[in-house]
N, C-alpha and C. Protein backbone atom coordinates (compact mmCIF):
# COMPACT_ATOMS: atom_id res chain seq x y z
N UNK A 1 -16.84 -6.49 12.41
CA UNK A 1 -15.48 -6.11 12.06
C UNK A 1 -14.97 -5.10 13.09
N UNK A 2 -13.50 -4.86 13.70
CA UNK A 2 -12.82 -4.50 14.47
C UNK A 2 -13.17 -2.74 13.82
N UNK A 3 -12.26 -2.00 14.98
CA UNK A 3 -12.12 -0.42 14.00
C UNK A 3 -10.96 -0.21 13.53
N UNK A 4 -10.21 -1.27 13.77
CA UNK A 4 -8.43 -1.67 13.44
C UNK A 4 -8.96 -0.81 11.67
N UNK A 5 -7.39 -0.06 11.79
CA UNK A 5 -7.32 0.47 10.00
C UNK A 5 -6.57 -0.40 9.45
N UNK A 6 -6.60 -1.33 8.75
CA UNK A 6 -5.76 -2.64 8.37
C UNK A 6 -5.49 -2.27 7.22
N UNK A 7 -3.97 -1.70 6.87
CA UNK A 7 -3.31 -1.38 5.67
C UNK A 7 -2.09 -2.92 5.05
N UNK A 8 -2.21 -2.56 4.06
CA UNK A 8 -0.98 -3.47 3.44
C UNK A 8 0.29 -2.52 2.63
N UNK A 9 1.16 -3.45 3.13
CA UNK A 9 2.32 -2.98 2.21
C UNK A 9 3.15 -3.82 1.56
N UNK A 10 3.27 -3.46 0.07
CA UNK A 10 3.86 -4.40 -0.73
C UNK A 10 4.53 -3.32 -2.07
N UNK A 11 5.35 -3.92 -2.72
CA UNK A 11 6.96 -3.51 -3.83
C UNK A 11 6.71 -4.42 -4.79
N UNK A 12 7.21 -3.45 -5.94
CA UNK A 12 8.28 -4.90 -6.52
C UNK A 12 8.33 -3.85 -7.85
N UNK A 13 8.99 -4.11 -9.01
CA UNK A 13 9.55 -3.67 -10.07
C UNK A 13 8.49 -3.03 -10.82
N UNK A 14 8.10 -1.62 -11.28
CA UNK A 14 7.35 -1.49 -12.18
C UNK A 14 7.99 -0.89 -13.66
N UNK A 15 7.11 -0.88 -14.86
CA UNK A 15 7.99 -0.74 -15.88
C UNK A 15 7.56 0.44 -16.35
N UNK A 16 7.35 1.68 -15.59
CA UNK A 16 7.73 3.01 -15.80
C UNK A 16 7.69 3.00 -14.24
N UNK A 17 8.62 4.21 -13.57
CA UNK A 17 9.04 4.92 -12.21
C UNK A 17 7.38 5.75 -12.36
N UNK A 18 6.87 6.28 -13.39
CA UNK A 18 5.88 7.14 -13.54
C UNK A 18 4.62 6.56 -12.97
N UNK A 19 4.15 5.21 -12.82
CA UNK A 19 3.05 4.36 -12.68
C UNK A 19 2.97 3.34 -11.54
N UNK A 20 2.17 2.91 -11.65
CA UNK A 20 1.90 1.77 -10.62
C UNK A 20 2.09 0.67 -11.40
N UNK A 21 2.22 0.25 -12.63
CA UNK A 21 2.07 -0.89 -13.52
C UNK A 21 3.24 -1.92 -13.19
N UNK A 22 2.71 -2.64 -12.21
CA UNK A 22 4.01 -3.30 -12.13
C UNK A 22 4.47 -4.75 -12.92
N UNK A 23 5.82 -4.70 -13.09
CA UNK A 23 6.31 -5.98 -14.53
C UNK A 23 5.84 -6.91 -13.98
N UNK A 24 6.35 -7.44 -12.90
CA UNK A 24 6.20 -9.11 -12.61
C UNK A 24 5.16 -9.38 -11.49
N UNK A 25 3.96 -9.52 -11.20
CA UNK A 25 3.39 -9.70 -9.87
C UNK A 25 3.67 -11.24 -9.50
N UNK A 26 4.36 -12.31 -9.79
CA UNK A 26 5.38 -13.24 -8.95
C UNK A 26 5.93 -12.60 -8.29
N UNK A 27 6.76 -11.48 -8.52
CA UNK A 27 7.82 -11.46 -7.81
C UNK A 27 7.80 -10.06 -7.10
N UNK A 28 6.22 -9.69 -6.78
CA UNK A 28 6.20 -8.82 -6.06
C UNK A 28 6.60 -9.05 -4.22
N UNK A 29 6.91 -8.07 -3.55
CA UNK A 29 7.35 -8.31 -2.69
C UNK A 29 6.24 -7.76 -0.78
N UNK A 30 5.78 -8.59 -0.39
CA UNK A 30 4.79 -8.52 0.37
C UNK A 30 5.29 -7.93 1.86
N UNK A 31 5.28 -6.75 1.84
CA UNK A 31 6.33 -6.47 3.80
C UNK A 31 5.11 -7.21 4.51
N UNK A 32 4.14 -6.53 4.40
CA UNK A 32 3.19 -7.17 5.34
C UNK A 32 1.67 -6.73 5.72
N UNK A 33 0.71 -7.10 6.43
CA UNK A 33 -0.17 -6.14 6.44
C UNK A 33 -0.06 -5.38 8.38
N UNK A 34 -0.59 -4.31 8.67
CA UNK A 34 -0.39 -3.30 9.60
C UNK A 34 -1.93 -2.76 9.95
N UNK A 35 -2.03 -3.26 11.26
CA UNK A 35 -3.37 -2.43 11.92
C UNK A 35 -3.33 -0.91 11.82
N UNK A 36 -2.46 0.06 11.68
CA UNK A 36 -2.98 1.09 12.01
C UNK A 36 -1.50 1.92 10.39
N UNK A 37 -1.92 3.27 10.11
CA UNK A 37 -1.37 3.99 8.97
C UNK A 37 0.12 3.95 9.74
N UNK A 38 0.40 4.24 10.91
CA UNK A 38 1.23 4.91 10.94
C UNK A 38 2.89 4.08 11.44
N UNK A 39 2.29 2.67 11.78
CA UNK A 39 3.08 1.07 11.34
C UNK A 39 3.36 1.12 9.98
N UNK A 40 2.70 0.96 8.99
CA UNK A 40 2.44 0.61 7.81
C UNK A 40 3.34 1.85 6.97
N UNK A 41 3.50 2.90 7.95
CA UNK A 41 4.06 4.27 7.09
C UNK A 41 5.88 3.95 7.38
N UNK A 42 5.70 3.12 8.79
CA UNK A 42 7.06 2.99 8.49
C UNK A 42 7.98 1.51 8.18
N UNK A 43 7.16 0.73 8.16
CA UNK A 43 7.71 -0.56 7.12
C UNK A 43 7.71 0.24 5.73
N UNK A 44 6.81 0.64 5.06
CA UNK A 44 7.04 1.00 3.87
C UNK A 44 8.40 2.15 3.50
N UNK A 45 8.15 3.22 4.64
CA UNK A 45 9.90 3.77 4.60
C UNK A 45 11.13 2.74 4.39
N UNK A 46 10.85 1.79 5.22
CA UNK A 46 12.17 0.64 5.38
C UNK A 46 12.52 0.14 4.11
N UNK A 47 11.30 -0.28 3.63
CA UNK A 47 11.24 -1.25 2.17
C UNK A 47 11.66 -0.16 1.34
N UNK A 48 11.58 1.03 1.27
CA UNK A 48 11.64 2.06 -0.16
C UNK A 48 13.29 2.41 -0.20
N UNK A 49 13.49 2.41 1.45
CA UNK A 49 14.89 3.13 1.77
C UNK A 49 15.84 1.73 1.17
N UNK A 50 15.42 0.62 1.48
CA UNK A 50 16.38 -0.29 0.82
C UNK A 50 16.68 -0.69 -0.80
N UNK A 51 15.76 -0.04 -1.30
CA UNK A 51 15.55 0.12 -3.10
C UNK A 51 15.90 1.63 -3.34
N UNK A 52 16.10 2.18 -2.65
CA UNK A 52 15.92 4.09 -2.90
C UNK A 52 17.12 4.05 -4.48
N UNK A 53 18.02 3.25 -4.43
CA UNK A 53 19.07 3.60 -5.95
C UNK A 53 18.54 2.83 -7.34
N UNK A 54 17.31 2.49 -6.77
CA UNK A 54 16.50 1.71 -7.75
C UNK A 54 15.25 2.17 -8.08
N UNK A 55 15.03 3.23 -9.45
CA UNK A 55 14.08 3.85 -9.22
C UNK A 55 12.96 2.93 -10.22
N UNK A 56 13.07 1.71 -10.85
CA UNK A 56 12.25 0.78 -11.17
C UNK A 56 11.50 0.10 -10.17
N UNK A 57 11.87 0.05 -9.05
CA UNK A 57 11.27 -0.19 -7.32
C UNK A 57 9.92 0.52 -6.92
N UNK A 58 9.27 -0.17 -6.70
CA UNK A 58 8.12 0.87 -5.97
C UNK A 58 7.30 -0.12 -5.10
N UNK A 59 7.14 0.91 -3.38
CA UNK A 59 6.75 0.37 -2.83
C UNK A 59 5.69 1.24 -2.53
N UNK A 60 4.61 0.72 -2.07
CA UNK A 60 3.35 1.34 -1.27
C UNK A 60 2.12 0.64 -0.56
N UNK A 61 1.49 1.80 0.35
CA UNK A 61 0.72 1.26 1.01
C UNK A 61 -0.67 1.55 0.82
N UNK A 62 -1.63 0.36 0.55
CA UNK A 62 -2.91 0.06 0.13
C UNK A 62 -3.65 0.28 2.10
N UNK A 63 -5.12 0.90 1.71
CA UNK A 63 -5.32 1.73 2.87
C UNK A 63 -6.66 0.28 2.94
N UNK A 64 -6.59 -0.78 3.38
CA UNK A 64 -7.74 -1.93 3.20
C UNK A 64 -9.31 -1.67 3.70
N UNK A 65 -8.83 -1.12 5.22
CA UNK A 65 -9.69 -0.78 5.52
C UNK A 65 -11.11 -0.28 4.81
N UNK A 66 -10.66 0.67 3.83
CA UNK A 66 -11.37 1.55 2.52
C UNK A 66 -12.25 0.40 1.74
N UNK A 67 -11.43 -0.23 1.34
CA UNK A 67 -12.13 -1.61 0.46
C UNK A 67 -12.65 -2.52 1.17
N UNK A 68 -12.67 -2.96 2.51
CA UNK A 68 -13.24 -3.80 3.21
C UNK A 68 -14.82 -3.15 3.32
N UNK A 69 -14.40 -1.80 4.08
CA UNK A 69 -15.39 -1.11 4.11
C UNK A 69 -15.76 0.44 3.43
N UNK A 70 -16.13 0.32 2.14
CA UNK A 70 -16.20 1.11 1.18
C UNK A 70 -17.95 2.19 1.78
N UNK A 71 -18.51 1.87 2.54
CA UNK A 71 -19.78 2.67 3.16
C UNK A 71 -19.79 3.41 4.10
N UNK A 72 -18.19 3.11 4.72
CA UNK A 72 -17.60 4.61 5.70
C UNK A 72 -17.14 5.23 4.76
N UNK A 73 -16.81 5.56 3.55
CA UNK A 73 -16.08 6.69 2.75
C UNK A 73 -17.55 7.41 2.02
N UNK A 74 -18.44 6.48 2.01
CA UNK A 74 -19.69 7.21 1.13
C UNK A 74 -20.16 8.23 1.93
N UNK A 75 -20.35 9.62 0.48
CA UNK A 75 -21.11 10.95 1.66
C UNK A 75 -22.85 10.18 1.73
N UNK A 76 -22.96 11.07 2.84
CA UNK A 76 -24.35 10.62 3.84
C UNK A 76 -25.52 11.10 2.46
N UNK A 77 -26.20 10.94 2.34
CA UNK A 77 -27.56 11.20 1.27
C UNK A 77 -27.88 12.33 1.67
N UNK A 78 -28.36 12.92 0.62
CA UNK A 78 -28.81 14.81 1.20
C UNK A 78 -27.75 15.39 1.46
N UNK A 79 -26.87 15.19 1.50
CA UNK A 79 -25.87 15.82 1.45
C UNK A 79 -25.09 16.34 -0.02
């Protein structure tokens, strides 16, 4: 595997502003996925800024890398 940080970013309606729980995952909305945080930081600005009067909207970015590879975040043993 590359050292690319491969994030995703994706929206769509949730049914509290308070949560991540979102209503419909049909009709969630996929910007895209992004090699590195700081791509990914600004598609997700784009996508939020175009919902910003819609606070049932929520967009964010999933860090993949993390879940691909969950044994770079583990502390070292003995430690």
């Amino acid at each position: 595997m590359s050292d690319s940080k491969l994030h995703l970013v994706f929206g769509g309606r949730v049914k509290d502003p308070r949560t991540l729980d979102f209503a419909d995952l049909k009709s969630m909305d996929v910007v895209g996925f992004f090699a590195d945080y700081k791509s990914a930081e600004e598609a997700w600005r784009n996508a939020a800024q175009r919902t910003v009067d819609d606070a049932e909207m929520k967009y964010v970015v999933v860090h993949m890398h993390r879940l691909l590879q969950p044994e770079v975040l583990a502390p070292a043993k003995g430690n």
